[in-house]
Protein backbone atom coordinates (compact mmCIF):
# COMPACT_ATOMS: atom_id res chain seq x y z
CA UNK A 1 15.38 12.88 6.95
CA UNK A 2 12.15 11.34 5.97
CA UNK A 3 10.94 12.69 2.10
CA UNK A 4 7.97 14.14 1.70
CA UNK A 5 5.78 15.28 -0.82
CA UNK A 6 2.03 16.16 -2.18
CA UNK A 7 1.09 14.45 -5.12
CA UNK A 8 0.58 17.77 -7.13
CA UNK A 9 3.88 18.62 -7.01
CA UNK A 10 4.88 15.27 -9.12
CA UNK A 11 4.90 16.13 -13.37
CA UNK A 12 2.24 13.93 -15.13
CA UNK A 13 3.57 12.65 -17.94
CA UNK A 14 1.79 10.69 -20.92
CA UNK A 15 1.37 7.00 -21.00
CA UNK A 16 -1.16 6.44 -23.45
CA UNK A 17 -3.75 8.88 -25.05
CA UNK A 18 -5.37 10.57 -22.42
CA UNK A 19 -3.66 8.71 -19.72
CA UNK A 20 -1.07 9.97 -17.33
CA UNK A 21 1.87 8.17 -15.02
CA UNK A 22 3.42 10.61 -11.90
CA UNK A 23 6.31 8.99 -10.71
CA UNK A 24 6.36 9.05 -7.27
CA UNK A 25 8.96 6.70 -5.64
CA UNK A 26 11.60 5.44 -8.42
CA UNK A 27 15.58 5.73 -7.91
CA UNK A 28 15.51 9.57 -9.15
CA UNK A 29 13.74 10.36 -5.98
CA UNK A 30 15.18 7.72 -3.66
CA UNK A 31 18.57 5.98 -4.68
CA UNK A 32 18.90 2.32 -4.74
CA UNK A 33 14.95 1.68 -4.06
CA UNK A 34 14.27 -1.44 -4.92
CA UNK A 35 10.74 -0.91 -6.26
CA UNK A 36 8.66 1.83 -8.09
CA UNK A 37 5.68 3.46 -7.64
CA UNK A 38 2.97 5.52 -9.95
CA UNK A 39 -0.14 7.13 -9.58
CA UNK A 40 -1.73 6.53 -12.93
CA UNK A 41 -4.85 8.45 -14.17
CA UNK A 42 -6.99 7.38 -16.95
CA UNK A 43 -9.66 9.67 -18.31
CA UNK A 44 -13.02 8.48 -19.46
CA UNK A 45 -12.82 5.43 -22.14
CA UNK A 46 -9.33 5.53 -22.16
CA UNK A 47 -7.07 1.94 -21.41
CA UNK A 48 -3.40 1.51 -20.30
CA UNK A 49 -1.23 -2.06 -20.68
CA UNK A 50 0.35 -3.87 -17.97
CA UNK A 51 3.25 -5.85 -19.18
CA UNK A 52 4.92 -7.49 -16.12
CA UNK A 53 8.33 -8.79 -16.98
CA UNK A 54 9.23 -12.82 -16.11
CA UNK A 55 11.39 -11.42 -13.13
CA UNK A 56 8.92 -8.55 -11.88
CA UNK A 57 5.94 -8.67 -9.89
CA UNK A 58 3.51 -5.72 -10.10
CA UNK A 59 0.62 -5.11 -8.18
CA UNK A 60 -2.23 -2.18 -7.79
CA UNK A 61 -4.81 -0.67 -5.65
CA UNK A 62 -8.02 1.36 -7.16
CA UNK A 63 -8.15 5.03 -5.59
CA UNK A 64 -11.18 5.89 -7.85
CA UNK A 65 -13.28 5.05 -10.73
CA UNK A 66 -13.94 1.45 -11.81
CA UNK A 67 -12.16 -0.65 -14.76
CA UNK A 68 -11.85 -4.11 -16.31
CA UNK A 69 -8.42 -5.84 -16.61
CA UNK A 70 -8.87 -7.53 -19.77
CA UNK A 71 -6.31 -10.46 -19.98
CA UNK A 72 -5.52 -13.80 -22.55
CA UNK A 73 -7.46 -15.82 -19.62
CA UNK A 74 -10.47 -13.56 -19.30
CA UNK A 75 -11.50 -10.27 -18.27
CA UNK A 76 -12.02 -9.48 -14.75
CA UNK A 77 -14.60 -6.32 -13.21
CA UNK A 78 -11.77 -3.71 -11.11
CA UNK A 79 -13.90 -1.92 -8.18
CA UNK A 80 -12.97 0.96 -6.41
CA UNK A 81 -11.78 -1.01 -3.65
CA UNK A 82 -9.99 -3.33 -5.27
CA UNK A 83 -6.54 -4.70 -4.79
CA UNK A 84 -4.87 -6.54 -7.51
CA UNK A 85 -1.82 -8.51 -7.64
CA UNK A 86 0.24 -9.06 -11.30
CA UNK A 87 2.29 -12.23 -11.43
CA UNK A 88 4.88 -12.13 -13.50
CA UNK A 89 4.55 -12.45 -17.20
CA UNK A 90 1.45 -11.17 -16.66
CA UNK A 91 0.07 -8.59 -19.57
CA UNK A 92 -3.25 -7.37 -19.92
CA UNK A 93 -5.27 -4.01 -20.25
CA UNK A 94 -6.97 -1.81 -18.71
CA UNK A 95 -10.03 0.30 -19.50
CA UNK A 96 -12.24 2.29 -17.83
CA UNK A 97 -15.41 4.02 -19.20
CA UNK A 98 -15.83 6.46 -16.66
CA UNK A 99 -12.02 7.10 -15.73
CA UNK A 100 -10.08 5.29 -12.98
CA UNK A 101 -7.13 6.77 -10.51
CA UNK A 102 -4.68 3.72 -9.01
CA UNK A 103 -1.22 3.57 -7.16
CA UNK A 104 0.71 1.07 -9.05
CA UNK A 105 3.94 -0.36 -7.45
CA UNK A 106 6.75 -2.35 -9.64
CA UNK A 107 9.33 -4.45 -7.86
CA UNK A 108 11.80 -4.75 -10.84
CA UNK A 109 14.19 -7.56 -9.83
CA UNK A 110 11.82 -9.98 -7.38
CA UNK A 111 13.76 -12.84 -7.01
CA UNK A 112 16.58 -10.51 -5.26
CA UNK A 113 13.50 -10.17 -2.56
CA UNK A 114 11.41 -13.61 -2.66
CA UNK A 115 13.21 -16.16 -5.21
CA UNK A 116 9.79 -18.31 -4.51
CA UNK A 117 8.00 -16.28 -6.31
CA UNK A 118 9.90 -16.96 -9.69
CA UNK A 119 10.15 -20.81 -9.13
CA UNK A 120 6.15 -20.81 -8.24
CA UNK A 121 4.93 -17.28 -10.08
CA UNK A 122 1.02 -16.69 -8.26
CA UNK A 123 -1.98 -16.35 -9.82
CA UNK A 124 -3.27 -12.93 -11.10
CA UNK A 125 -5.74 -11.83 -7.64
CA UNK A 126 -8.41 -9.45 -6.71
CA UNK A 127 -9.01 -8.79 -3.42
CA UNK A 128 -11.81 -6.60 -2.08
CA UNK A 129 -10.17 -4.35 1.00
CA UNK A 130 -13.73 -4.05 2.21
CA UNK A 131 -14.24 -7.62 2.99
CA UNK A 132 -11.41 -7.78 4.82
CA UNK A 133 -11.10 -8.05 8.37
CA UNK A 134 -10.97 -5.29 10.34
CA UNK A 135 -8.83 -4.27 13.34
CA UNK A 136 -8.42 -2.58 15.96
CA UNK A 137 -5.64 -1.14 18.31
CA UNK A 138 -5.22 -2.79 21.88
CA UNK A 139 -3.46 0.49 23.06
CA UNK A 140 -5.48 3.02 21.24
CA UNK A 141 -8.26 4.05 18.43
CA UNK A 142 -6.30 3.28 15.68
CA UNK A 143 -7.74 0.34 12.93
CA UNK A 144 -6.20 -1.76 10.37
CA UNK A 145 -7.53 -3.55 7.56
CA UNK A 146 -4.42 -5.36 5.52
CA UNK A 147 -4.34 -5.24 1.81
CA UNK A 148 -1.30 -7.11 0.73
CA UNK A 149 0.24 -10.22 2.98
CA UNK A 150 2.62 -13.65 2.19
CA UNK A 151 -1.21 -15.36 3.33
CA UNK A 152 -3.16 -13.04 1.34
CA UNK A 153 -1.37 -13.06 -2.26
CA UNK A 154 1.80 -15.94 -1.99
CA UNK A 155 4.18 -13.13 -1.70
CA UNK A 156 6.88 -11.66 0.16
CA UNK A 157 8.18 -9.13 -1.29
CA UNK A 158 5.60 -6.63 -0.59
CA UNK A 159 3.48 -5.90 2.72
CA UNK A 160 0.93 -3.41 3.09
CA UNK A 161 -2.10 -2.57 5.21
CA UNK A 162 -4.32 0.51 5.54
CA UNK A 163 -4.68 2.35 8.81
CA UNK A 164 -7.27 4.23 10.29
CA UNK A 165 -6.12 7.28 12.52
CA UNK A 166 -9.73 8.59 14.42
CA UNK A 167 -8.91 12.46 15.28
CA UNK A 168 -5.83 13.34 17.91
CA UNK A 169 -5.23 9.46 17.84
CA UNK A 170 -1.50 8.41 18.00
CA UNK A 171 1.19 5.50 17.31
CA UNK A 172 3.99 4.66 19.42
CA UNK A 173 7.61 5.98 18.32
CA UNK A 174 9.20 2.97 16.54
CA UNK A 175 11.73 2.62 13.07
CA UNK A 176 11.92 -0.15 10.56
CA UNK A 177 14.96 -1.97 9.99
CA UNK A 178 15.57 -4.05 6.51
CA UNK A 179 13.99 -2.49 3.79
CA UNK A 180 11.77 0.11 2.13
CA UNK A 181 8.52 1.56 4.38
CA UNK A 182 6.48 4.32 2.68
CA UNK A 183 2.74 5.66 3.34
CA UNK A 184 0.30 6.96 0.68
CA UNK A 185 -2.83 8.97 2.63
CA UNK A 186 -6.04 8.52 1.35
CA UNK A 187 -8.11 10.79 3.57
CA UNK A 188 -8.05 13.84 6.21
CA UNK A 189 -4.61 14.89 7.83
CA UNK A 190 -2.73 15.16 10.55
CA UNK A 191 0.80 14.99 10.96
CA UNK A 192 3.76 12.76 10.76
CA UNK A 193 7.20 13.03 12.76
CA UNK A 194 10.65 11.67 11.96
CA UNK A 195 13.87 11.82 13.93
CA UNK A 196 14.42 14.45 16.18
CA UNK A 197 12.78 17.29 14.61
CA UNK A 198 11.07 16.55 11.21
CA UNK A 199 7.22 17.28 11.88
CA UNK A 200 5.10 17.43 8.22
CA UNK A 201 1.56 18.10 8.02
CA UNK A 202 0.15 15.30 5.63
CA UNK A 203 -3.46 15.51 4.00
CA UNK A 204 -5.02 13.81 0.78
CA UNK A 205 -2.50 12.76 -1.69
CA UNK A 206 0.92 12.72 0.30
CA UNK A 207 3.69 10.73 0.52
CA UNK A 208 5.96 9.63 3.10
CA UNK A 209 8.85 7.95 2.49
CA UNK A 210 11.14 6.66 5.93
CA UNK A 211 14.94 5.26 5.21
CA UNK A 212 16.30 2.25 7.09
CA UNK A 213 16.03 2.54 10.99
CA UNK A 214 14.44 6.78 11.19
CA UNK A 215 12.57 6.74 14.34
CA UNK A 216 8.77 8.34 13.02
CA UNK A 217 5.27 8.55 14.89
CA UNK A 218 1.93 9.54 13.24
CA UNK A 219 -0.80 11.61 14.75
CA UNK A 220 -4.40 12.02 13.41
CA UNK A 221 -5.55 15.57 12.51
CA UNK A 222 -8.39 17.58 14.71
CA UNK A 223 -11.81 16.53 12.76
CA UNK A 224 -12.44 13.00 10.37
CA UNK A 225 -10.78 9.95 10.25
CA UNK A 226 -7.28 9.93 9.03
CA UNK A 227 -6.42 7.19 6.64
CA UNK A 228 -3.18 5.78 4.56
CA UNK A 229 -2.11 3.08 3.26
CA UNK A 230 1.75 1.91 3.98
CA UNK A 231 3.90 -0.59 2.06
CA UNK A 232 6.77 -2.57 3.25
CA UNK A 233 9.32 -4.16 0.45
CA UNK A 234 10.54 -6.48 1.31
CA UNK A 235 7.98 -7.88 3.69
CA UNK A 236 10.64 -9.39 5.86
CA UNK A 237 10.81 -5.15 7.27
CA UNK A 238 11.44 -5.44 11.02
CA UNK A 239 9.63 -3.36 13.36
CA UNK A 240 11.30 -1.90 16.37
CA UNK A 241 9.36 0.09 19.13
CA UNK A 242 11.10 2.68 20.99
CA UNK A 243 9.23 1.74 24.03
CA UNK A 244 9.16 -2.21 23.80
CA UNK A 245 6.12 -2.69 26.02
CA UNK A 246 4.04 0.07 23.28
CA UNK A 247 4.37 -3.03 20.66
CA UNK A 248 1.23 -2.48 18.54
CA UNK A 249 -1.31 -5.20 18.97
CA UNK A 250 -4.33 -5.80 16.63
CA UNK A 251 -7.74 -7.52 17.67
CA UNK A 252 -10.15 -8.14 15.42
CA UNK A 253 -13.55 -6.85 15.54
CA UNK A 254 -15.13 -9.66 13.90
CA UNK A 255 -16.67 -7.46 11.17
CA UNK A 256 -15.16 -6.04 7.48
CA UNK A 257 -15.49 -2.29 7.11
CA UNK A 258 -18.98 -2.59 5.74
CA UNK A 259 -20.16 -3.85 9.32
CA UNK A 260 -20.51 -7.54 7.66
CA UNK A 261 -18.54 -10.94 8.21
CA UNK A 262 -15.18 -10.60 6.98
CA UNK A 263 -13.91 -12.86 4.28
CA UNK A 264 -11.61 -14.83 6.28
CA UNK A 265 -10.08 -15.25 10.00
CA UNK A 266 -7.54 -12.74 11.78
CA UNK A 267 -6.26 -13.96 15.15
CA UNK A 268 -4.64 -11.10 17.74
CA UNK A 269 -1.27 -10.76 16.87
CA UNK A 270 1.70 -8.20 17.54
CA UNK A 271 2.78 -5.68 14.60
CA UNK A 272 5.60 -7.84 12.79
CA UNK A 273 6.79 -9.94 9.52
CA UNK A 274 6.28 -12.63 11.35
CA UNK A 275 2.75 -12.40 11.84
CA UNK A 276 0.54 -14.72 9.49
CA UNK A 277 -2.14 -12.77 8.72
């Protein structure tokens, strides 16, 4: 059965003064996960420091608010639409003057899920989800805009995009197979369906978390645009549709959210690990 859970139900616990952690995904909730993952909240001119361990990689994404990383190398601006990746080794701080919300993932051991990324650690990046390109559905309304790819940050032990459910919009049934899959939603509701009989009515601030090989679906709510973002860890997680010839195929529109050239090239591809994108 697939876990799920509003992010008000979660304890916020201290991390710094006036700065709270909820732990969302860890081993407590899910046994033998192989990653972690926080909401953090920092109040107005309050900072929190990121020390990444030489065999972890972290990495972010803004929810709200705005912030500066401030790091030995040099400070770098955090926007609301900002994803950031930490290397390992990586420490820094960071502050916000008006208060910043994130999601911040931790994949403890790394090199049990991409040993490159020890021998060759990447650089700290910030990438802008707005800029990137966006896609759409060949099959139905749906849109995609991916935030963290082996092409976009060196890595492969974490794969995520954000998807774009317009109203009564709907995904083939399909399950993952070789890892971790869980979703985050952003905006509006709708519902979300798992095995034979689960059916959970998401909105702002849930999360869904599916185990190796559960059969799900998604289905956008009545009014607004539904919209989550989902990680994959390892990124290696295998896709199988229920219906082979529903694979999910993405075309881009040749514009970024903002209606502007994207930052970079997307060909069409098929939903997969495989896909360089």
């Amino acid at each position: 059965m697939a876990i799920h859970f509003n992010e008000s139900e979660v304890v916020a616990e201290a991390l710094a003064d006036d700065v709270t952690r909820q732990r969302l995904l860890d081993a407590a909730r899910v046994p033998g996960v192989l990653f972690e993952l926080d909401r953090i909240v920092l109040s107005p001119g309050t900072a929190v420091t990121f020390d990444i361990a030489p065999d972890a990689l972290g990495w972010f994404q803004m929810i709200d608010g705005s912030a500066t990383l401030r790091m030995p190398d040099g400070d770098a601006a955090v926007l609301p639409t900002h994803i950031g990746l930490l290397p390992p080794g990586l420490s820094g701080t960071l502050d916000s003057e008006g208060g910043a919300t994130l999601l911040f993932a931790l994949v403890p051991d790394v090199g049990s899920l991409d040993p490159a990324v020890l021998k060759s650690p990447p650089p700290f990046r910030l990438v802008d989800w707005r800029e990137e390109p966006l896609l759409k559905s060949e099959h139905d309304a749906r849109k995609r805009i991916y935030i963290v790819t082996p092409k976009m940050f060196g890595v492969r032990a974490i794969r995520g995009e954000m998807i774009i459910y317009p109203p009564g919009t709907t995904c083939p049934v399909h399950h993952h197979e070789g890892g971790a899959h869980f979703m985050y939603f952003l905006a509006g509701q709708g519902t979300c369906y798992a095995g034979e009989t689960q059916e959970m009515q998401v909105r702002t601030g849930d999360v869904v978390y599916y185990h190796d090989r559960e059969p799900h679906w998604v289905k956008g709510g009545e009014t607004g645009d539904m919209i989550f973002s989902e990680f994959f860890v390892p990124s290696a997680v295998a896709t199988v549709w229920a219906d082979p010839s529903k694979v999910c195929t993405w075309i881009p529109m040749g514009v970024n959210h903002r209606g502007g050239a994207p930052s970079r090239t997307i060909e069409k591809h098929a939903h997969g690990p495989m896909a360089e994108v």
